[in-house]
Protein backbone atom coordinates (compact mmCIF):
# COMPACT_ATOMS: atom_id res chain seq x y z
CA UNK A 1 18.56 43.46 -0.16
CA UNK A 2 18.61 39.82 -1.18
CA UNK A 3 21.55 37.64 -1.94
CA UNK A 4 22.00 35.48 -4.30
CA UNK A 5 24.08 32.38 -4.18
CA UNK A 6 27.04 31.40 -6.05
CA UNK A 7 26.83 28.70 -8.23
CA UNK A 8 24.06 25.86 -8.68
CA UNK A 9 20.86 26.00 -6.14
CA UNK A 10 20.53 22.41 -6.13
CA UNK A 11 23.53 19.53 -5.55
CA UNK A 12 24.79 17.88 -8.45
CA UNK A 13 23.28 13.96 -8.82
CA UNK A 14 25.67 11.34 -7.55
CA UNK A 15 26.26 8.98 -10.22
CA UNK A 16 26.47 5.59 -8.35
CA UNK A 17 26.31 2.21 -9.84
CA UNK A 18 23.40 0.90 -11.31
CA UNK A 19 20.93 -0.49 -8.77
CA UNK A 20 20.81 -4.67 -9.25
CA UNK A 21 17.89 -6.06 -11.55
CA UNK A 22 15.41 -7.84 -9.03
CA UNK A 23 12.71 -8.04 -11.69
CA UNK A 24 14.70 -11.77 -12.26
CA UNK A 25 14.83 -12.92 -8.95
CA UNK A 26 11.27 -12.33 -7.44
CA UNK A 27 9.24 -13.82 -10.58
CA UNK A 28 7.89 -17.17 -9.84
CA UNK A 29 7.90 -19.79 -12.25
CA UNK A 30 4.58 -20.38 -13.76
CA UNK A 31 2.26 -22.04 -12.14
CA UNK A 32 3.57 -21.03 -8.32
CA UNK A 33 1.39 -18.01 -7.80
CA UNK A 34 0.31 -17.14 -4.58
CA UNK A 35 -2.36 -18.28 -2.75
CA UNK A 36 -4.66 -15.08 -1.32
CA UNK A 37 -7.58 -17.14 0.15
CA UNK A 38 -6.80 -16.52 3.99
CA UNK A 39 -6.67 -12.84 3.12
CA UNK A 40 -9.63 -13.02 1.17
CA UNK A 41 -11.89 -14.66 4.11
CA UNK A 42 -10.47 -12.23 6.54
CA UNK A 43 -11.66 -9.09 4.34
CA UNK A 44 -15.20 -10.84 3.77
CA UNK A 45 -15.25 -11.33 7.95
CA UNK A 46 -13.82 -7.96 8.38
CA UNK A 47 -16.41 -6.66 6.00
CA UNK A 48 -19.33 -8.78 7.30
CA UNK A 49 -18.17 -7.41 11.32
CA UNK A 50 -18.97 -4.12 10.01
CA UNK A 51 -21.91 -4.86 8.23
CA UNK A 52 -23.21 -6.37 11.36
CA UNK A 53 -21.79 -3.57 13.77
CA UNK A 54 -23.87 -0.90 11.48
CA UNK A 55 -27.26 -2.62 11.22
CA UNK A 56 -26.86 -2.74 15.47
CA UNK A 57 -26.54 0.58 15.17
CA UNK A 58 -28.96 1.56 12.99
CA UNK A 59 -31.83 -0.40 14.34
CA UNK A 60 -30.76 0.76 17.70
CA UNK A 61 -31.28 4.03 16.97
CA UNK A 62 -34.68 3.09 14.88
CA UNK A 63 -36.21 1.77 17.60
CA UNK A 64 -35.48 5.56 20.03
């Protein structure tokens, strides 16, 4: 015996107001884009660590 409910399953959508435009207010005017060298250098040293950490490892276990 199941029962059914009465009326919608799901809640009816609130309509609130509109959510503010941001798109205008983050873009940067041309010519002030961000600068992404510190992040590149640490990914090529992060990358390079493992590199590193891998060959130890793989010529440690070469030379068993």
């Amino acid at each position: 015996m199941t029962h059914e409910p009465d009326g919608p399953v799901t809640p009816p959508a609130h309509e609130g107001p509109p959510p503010p435009d941001r798109s205008s207010s983050q873009e940067l005017p041309p010519g002030e884009e961000p600068t992404t060298t510190g992040t590149l250098f640490i990914m090529v040293f992060f990358l390079m660590a493992l590199a590193g950490m891998w060959g130890i490892m793989y010529f440690t276990l070469l030379s068993r």
